[in-house]
N, C-alpha and C. Protein backbone atom coordinates (compact mmCIF):
# COMPACT_ATOMS: atom_id res chain seq x y z
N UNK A 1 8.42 1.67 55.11
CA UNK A 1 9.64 0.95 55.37
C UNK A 1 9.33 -0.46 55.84
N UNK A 2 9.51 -1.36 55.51
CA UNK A 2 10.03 -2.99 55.73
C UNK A 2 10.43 -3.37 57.11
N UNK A 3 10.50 -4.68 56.96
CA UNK A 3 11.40 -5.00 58.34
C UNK A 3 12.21 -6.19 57.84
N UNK A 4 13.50 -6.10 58.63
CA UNK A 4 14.25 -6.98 57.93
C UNK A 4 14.64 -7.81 59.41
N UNK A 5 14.63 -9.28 59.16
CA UNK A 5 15.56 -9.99 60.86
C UNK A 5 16.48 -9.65 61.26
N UNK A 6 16.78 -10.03 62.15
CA UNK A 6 18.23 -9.23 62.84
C UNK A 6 19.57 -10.31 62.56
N UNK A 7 20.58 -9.72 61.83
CA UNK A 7 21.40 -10.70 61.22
C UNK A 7 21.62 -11.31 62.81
N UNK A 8 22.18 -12.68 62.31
CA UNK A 8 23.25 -13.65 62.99
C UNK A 8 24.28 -13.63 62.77
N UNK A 9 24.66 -13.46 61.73
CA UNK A 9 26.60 -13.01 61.57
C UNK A 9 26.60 -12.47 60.43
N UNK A 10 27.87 -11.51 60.42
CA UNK A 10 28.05 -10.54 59.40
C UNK A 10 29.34 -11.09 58.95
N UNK A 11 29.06 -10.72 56.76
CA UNK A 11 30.64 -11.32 56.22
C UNK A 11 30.80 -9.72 55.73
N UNK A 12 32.20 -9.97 56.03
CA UNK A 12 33.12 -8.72 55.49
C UNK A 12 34.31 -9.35 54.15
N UNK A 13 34.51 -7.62 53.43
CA UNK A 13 35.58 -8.28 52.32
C UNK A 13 36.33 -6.92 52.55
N UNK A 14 37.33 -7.04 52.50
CA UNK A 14 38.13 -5.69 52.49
C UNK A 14 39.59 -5.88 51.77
N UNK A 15 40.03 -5.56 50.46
CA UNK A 15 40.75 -6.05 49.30
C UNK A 15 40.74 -7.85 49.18
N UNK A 16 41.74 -8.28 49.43
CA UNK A 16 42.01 -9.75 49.17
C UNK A 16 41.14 -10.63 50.67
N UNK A 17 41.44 -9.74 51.22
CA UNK A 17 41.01 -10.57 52.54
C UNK A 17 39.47 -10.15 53.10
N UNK A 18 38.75 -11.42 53.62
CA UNK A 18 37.66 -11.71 54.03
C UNK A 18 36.93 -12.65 54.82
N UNK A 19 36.35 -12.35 55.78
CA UNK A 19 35.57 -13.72 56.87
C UNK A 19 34.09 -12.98 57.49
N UNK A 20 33.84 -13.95 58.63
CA UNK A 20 33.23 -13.38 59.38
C UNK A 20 33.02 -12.63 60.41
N UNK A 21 32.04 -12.09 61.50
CA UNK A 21 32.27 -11.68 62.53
C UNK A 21 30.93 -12.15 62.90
N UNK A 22 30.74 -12.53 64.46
CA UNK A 22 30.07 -12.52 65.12
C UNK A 22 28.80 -11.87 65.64
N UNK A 23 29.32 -10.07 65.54
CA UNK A 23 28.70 -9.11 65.85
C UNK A 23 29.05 -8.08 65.49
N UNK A 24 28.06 -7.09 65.01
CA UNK A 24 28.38 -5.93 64.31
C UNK A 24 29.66 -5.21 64.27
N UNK A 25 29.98 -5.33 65.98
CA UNK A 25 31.20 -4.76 66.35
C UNK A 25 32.33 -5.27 66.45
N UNK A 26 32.34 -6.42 65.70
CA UNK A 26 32.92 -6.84 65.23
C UNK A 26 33.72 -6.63 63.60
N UNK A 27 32.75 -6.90 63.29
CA UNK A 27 32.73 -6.37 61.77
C UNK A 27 32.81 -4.97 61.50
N UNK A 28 32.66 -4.28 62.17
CA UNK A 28 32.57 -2.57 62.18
C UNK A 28 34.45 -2.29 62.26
N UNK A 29 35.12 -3.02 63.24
CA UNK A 29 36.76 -3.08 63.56
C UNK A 29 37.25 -3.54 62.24
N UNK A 30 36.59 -4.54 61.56
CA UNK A 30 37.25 -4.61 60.28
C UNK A 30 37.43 -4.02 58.82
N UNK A 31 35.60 -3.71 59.02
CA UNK A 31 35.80 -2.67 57.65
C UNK A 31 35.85 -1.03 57.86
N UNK A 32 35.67 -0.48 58.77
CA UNK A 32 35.87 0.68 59.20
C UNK A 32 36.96 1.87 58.84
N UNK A 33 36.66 2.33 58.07
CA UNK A 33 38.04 3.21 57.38
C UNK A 33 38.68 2.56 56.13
N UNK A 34 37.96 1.52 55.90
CA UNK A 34 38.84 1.07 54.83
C UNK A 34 38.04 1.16 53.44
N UNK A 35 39.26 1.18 52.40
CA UNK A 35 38.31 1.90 50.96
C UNK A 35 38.13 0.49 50.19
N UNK A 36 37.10 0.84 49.85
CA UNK A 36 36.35 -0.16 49.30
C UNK A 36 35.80 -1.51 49.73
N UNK A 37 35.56 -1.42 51.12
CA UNK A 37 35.17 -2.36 52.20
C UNK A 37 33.39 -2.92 51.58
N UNK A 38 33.70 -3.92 52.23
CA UNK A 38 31.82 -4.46 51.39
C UNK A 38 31.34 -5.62 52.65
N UNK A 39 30.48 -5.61 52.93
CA UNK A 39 29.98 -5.89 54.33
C UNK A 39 28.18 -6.37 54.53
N UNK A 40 27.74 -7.58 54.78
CA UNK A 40 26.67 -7.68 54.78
C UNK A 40 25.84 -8.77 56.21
N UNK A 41 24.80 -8.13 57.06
CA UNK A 41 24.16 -8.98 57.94
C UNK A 41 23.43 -10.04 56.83
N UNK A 42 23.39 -11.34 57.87
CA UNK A 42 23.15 -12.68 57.62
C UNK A 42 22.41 -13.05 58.15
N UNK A 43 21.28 -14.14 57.72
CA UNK A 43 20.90 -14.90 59.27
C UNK A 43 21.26 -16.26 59.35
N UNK A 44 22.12 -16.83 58.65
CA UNK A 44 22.95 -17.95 58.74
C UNK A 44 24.53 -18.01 58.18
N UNK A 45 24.90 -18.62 58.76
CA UNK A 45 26.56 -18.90 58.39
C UNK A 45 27.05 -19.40 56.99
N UNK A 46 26.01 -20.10 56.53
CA UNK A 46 25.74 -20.69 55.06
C UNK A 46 25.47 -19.63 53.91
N UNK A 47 24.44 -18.69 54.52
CA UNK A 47 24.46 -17.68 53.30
C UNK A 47 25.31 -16.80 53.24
N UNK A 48 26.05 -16.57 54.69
CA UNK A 48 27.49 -15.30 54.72
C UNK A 48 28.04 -16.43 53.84
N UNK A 49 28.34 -17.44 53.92
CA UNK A 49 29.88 -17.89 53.22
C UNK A 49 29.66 -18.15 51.87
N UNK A 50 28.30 -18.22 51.44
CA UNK A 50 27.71 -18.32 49.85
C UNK A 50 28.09 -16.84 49.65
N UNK A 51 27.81 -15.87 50.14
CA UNK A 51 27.79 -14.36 49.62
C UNK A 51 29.12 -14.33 49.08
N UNK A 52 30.33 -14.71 50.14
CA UNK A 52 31.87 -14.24 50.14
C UNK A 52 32.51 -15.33 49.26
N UNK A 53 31.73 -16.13 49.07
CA UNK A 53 32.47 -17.32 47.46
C UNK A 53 31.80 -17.19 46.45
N UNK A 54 30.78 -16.08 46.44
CA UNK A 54 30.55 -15.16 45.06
C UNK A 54 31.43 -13.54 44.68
N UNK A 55 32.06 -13.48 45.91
CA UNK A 55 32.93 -12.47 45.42
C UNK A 55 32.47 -11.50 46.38
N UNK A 56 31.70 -11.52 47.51
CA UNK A 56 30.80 -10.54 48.00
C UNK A 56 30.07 -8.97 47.02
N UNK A 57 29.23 -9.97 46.52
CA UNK A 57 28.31 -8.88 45.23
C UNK A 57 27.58 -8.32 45.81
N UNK A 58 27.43 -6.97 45.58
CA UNK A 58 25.90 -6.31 46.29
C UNK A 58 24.78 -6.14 45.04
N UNK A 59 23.30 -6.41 45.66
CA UNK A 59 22.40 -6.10 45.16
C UNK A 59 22.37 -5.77 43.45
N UNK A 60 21.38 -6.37 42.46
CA UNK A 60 21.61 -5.26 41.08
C UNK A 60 20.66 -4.33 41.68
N UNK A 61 19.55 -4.85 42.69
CA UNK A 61 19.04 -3.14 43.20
C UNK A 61 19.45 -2.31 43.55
N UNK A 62 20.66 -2.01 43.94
CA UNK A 62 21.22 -1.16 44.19
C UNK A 62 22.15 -0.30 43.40
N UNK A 63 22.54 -1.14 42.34
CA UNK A 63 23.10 -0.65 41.07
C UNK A 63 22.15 0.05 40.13
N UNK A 64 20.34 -0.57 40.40
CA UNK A 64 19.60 0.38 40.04
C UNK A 64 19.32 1.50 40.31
N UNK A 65 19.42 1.48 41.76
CA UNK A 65 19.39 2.52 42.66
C UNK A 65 20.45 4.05 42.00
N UNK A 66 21.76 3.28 41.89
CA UNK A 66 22.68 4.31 41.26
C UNK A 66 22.20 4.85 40.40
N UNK A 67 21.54 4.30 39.31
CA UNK A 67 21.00 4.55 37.90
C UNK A 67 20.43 5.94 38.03
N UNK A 68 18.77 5.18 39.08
CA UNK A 68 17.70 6.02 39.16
C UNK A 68 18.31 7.50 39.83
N UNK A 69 19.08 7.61 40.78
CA UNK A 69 20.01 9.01 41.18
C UNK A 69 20.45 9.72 40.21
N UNK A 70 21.20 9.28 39.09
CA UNK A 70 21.76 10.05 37.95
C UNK A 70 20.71 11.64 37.44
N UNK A 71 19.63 11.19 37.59
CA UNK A 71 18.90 12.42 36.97
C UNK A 71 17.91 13.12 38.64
N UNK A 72 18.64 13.07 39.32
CA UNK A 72 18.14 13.84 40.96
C UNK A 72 18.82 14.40 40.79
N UNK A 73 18.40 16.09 40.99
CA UNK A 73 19.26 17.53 41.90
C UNK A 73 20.81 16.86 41.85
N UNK A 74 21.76 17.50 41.50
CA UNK A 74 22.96 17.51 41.90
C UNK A 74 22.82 18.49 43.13
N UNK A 75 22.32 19.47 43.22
CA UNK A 75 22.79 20.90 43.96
C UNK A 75 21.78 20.59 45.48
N UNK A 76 21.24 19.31 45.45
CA UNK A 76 20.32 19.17 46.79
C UNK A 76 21.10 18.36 47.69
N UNK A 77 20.81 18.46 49.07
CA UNK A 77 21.29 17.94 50.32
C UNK A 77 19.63 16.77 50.30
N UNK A 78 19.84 15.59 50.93
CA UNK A 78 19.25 14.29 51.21
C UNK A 78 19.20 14.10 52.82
N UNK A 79 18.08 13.49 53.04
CA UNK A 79 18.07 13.04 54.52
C UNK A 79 17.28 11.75 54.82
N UNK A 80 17.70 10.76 55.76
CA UNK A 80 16.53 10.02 55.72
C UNK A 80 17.04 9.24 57.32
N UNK A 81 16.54 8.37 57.96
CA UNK A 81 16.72 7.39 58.41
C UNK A 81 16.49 6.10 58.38
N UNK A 82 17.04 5.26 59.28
CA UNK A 82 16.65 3.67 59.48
C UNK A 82 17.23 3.33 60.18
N UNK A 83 17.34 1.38 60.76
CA UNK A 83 17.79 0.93 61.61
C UNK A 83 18.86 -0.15 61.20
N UNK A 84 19.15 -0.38 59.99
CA UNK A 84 19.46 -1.30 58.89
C UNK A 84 20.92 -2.07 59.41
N UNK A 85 21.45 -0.94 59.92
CA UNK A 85 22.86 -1.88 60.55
C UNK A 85 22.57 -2.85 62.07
N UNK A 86 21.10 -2.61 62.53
CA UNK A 86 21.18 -3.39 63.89
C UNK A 86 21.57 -2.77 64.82
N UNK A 87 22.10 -1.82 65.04
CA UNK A 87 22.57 -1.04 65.93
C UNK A 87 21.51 0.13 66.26
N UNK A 88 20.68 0.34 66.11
CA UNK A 88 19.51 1.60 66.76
C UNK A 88 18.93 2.36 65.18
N UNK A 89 18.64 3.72 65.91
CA UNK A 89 18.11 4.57 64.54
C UNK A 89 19.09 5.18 64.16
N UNK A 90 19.33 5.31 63.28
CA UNK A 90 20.28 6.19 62.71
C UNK A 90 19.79 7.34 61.61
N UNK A 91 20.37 8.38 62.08
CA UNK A 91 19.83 9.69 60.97
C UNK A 91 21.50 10.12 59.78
N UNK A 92 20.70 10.56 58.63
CA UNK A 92 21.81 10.26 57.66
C UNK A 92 21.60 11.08 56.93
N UNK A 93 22.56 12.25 56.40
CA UNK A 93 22.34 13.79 55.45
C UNK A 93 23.50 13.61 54.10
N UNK A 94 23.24 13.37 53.36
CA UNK A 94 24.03 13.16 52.05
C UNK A 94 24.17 14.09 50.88
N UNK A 95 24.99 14.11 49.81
CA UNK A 95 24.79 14.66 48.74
C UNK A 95 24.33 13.64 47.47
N UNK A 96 24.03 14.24 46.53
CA UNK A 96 23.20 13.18 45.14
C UNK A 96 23.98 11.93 45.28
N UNK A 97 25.64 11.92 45.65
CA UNK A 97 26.69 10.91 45.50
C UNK A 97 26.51 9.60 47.12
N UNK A 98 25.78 10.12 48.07
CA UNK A 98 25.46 9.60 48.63
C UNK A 98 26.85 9.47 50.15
N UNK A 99 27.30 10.74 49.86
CA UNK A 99 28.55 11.08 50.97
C UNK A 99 27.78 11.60 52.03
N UNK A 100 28.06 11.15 53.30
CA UNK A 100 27.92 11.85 54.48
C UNK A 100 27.75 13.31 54.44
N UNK A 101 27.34 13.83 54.64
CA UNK A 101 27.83 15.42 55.54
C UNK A 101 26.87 15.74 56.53
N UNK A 102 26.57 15.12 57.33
CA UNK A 102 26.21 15.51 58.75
C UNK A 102 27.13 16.23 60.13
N UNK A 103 28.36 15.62 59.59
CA UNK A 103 29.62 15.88 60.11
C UNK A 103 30.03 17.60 59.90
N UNK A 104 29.43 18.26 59.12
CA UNK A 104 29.57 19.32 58.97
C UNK A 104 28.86 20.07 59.98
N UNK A 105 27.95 19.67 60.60
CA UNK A 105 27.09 20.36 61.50
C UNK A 105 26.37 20.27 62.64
N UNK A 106 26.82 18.45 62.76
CA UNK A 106 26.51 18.01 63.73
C UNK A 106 27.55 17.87 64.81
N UNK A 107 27.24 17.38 66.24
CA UNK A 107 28.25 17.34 67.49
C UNK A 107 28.84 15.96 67.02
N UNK A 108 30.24 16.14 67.35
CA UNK A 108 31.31 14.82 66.52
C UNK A 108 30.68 13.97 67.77
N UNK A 109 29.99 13.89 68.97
CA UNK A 109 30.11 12.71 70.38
C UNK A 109 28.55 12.15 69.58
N UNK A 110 28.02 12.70 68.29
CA UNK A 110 26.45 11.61 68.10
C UNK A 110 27.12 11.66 66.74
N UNK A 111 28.16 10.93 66.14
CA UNK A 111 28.19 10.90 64.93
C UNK A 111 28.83 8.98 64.98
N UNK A 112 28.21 8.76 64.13
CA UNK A 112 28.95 6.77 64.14
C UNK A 112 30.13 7.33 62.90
N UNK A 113 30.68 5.85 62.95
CA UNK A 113 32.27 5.70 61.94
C UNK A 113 31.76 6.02 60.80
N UNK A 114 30.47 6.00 60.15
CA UNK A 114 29.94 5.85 58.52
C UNK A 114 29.53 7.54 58.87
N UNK A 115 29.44 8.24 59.61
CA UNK A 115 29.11 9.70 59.48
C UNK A 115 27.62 9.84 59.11
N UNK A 116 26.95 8.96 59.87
CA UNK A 116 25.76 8.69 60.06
C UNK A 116 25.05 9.87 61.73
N UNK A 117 24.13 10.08 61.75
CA UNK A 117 23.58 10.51 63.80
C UNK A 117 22.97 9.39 64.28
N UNK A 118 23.98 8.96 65.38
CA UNK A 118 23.31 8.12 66.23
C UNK A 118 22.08 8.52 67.07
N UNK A 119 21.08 8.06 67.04
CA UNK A 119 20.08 8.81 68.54
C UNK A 119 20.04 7.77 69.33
N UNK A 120 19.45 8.21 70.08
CA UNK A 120 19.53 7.62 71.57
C UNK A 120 18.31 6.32 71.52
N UNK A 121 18.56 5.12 72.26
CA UNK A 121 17.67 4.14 72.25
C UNK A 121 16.45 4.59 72.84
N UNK A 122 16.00 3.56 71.72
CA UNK A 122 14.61 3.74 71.48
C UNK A 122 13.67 4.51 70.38
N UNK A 123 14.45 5.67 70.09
CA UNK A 123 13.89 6.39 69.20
C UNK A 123 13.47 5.84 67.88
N UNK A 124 12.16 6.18 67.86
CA UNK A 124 11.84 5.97 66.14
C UNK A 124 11.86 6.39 65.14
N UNK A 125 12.39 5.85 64.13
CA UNK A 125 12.53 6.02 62.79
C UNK A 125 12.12 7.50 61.97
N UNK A 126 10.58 7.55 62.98
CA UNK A 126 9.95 9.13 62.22
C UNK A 126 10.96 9.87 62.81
N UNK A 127 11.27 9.60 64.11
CA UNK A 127 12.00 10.59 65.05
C UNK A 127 13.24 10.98 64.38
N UNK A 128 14.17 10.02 63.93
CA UNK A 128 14.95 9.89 63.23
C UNK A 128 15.00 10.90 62.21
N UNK A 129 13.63 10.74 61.30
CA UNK A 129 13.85 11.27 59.75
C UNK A 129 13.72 12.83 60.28
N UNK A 130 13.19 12.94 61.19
CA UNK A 130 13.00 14.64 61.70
C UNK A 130 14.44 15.41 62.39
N UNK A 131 14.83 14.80 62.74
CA UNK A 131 16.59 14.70 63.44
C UNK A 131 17.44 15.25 61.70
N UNK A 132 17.26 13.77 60.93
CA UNK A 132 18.04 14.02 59.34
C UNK A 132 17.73 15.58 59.06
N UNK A 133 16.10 15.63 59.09
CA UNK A 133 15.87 16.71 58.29
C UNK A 133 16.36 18.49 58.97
N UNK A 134 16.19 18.25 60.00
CA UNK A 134 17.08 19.20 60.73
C UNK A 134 18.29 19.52 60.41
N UNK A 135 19.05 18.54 60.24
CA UNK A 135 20.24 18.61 60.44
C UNK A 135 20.71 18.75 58.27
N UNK A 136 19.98 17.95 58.42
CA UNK A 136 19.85 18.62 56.36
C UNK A 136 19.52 20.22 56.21
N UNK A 137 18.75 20.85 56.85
CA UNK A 137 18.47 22.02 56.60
C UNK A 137 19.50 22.92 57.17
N UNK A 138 20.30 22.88 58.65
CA UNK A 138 21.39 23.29 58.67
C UNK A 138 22.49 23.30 57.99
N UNK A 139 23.09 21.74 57.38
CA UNK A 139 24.11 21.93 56.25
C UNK A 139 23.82 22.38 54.98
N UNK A 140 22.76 22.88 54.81
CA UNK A 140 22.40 23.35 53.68
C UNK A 140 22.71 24.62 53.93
N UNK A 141 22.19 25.33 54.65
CA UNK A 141 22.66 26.84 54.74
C UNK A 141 24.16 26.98 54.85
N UNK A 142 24.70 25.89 55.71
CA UNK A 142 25.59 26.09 55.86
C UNK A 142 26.85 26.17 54.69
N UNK A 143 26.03 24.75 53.54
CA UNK A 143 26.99 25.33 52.36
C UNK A 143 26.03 26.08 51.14
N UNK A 144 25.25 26.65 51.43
CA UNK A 144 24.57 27.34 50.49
C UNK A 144 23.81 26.70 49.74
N UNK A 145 23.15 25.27 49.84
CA UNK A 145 22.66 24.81 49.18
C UNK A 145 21.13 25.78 49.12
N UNK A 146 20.63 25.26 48.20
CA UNK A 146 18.70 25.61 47.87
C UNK A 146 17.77 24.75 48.00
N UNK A 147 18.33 23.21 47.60
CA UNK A 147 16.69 22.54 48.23
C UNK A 147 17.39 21.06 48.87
N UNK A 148 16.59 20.94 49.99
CA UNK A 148 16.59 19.85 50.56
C UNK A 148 15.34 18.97 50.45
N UNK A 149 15.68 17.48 50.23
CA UNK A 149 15.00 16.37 49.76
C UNK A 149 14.81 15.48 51.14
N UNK A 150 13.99 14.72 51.11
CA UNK A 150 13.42 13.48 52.05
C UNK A 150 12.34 12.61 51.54
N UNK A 151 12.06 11.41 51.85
CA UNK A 151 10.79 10.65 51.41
C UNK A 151 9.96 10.29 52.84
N UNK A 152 10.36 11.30 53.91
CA UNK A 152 8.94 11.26 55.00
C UNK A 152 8.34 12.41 54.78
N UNK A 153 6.70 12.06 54.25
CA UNK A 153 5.40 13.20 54.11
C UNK A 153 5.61 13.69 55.41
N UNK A 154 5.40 12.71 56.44
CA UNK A 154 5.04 13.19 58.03
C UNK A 154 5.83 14.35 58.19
N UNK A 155 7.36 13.89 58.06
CA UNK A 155 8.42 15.33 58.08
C UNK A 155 7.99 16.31 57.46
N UNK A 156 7.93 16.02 56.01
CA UNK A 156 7.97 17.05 55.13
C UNK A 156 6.90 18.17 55.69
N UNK A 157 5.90 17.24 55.26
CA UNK A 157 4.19 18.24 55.48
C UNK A 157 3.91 18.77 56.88
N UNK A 158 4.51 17.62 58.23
CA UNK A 158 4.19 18.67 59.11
C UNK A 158 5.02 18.72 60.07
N UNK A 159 5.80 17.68 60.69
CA UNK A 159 6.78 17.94 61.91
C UNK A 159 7.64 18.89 61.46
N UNK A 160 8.11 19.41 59.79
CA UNK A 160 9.19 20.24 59.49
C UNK A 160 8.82 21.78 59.99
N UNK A 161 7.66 21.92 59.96
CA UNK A 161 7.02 22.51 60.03
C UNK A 161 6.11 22.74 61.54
N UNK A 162 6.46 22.34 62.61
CA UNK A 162 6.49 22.39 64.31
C UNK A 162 4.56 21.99 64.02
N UNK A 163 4.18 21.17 62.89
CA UNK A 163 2.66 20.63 63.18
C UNK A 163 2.35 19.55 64.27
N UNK A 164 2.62 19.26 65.17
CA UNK A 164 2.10 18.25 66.17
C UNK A 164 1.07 18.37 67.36
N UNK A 165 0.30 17.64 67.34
CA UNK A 165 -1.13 17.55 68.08
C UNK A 165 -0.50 17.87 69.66
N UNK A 166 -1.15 18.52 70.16
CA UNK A 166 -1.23 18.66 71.83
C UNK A 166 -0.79 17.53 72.29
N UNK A 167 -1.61 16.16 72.18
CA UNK A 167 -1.52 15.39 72.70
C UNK A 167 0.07 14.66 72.34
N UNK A 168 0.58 14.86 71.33
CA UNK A 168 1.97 14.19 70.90
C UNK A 168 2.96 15.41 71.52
N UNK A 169 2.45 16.31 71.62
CA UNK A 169 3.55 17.41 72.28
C UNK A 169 3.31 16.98 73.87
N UNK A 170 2.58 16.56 74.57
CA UNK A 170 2.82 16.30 76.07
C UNK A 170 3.65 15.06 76.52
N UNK A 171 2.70 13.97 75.05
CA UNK A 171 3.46 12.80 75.13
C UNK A 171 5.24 12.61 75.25
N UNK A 172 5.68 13.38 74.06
CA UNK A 172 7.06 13.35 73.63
C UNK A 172 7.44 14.49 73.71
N UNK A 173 7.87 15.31 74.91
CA UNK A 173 8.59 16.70 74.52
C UNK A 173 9.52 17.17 74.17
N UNK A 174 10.59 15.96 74.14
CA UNK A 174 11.50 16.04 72.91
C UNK A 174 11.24 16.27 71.60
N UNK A 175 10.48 15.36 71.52
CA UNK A 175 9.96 15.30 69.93
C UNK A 175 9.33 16.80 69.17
N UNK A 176 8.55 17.70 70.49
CA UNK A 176 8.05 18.52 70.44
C UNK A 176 9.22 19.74 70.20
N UNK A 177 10.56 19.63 71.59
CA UNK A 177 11.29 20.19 71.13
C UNK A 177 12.36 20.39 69.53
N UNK A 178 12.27 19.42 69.61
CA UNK A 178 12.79 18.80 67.97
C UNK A 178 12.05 19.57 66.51
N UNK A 179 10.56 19.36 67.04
CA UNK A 179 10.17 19.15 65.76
C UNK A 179 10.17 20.98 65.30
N UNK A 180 10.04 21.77 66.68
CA UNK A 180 10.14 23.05 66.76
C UNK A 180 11.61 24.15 66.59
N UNK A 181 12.30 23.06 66.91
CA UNK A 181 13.85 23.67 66.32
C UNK A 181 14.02 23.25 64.85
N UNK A 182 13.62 22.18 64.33
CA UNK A 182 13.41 22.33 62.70
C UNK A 182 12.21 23.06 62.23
N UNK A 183 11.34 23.34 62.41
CA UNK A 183 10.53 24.72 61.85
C UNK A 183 11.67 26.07 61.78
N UNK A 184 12.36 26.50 63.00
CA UNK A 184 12.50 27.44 63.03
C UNK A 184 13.46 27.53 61.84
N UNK A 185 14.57 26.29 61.89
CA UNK A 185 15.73 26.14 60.48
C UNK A 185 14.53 26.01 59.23
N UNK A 186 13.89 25.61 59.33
CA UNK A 186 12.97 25.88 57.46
C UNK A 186 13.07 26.98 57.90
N UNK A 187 11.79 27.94 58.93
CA UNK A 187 11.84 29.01 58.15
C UNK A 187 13.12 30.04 57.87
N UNK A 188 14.16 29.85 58.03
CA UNK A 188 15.59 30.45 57.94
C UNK A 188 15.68 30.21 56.42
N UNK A 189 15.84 29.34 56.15
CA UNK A 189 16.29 28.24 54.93
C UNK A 189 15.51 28.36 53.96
N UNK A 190 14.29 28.64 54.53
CA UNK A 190 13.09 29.00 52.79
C UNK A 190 13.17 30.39 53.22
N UNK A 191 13.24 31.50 53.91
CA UNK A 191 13.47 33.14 54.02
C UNK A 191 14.81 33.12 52.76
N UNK A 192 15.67 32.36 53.03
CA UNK A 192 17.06 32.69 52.10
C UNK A 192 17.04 31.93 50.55
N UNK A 193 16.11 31.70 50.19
CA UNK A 193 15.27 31.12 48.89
C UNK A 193 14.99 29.61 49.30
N UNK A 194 15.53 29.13 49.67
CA UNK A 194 15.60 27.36 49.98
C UNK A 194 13.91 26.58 49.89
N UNK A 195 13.98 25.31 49.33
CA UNK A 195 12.85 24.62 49.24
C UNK A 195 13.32 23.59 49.83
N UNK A 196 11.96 22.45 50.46
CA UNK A 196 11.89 21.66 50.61
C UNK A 196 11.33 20.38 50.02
N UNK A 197 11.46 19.42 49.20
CA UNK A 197 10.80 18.85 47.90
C UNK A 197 10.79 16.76 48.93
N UNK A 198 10.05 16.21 48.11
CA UNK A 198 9.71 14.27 48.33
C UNK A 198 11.24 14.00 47.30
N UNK A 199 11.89 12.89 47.65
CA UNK A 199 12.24 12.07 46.87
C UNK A 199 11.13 10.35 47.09
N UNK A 200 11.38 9.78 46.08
CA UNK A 200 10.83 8.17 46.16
C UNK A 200 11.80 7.62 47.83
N UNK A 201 11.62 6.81 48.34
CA UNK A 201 12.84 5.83 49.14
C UNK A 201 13.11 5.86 48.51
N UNK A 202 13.09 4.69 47.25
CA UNK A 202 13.99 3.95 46.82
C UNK A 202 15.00 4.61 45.78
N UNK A 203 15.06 5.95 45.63
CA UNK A 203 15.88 6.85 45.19
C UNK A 203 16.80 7.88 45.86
N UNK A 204 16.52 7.74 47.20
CA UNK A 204 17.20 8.75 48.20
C UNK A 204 18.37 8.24 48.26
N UNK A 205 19.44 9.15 48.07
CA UNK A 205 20.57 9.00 48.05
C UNK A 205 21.20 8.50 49.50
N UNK A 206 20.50 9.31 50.16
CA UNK A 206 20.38 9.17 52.15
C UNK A 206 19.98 7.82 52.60
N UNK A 207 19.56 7.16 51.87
CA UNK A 207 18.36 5.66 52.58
C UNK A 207 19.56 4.99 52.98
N UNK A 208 19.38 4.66 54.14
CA UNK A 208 20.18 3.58 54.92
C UNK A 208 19.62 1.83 54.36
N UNK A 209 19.05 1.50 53.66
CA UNK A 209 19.33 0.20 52.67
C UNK A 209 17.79 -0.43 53.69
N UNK A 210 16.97 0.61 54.16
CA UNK A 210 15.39 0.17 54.96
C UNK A 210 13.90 -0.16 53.96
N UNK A 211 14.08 0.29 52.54
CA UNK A 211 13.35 0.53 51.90
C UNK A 211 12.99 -0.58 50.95
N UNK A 212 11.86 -0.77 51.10
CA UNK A 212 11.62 -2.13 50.27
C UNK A 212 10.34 -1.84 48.87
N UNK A 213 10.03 -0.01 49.12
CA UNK A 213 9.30 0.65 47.78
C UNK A 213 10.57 0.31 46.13
């Protein structure tokens, strides 16, 4: 994963009407609930107002992005994290279409407006993708899915799987607790046929927009 600066102001478009905001939470009051909202961090005032007198266009990478999804699992649940809105880590469980459903299984007091999991400051990103993947393997049982996808090895190959060194289990015993309440959901989830499989980043339906593969 990349690193991107931390915008300076964010432009919003939401039907006819569009400006700036100051701060995320700003911009979050404006496009928030609304359909077909389009929204991007800046690090100058010049390139927000170039973006929004092109019509506010997103990415053709991302239109590639759509492409490359077309031939991924319909029938798989997605997980991933990042930090991409500026606001902390965020963990994120999707379907091929790239809809939320964390909300299905997670506590509504750690869920943001996009139906994203907020964690708590500080946490990192791996921490994050191990949180997603948890919480991917629960809504999966929960709607019967069979395989759940991610593009962290670390998750996949071993925190999913309660692998962490002594020394990272004394360090972080959250992490430890964490990584051991998702073992126990795999092994539930692969007992009831379920797999766990890699997507690319830059194909995860889940990627919070961190990925620069």
């Amino acid at each position: 994963m990349g690193r991107r600066h931390s915008p300076k102001v964010y432009a919003w478009k939401v039907g006819d009407e569009a400006g700036l905001a100051g701060t995320w939470a700003e911009c979050r009051a404006r496009v928030q609930g609304q359909s077909g909202a389009r929204y991007r961090g800046f690090a100058t005032v010049d390139e927000a107002r170039a973006w929004l007198d092109q019509g506010a266009p997103y990415e053709p990478r991302q239109q590639r992005r759509e492409v490359l999804r077309q031939d991924l699992p319909e029938d798989a649940l997605y997980f991933d994290a990042g930090t991409g809105r500026g606001t902390g880590t965020e963990a994120n469980v999707t379907d091929r279409a790239g809809t939320p459903l964390a909300h299905l299984v997670a506590p509504e007091r750690v869920l943001t407006p996009f139906g994203t999991i907020r964690l708590s400051p500080g946490r990192t990103n791996n921490y994050g993708e191990l949180m997603a993947c948890y919480y991917a393997l629960k809504a999966a049982r929960h709607l019967g899915v069979k395989r759940v996808m991610g593009d962290s090895r670390l998750v996949l190959d071993f925190w999913s799987r309660g692998h962490l060194s002594a020394a990272a289990r004394q360090a972080d015993p959250d992490l430890a607790r964490l990584a051991d309440m998702t073992a126990r959901e795999r092994a539930l989830f692969e007992a009831s046929g379920g797999r766990l499989d890699h997507v690319p980043g830059d194909r995860n339906p889940a990627d919070l927009g961190f990925h620069r593969d």
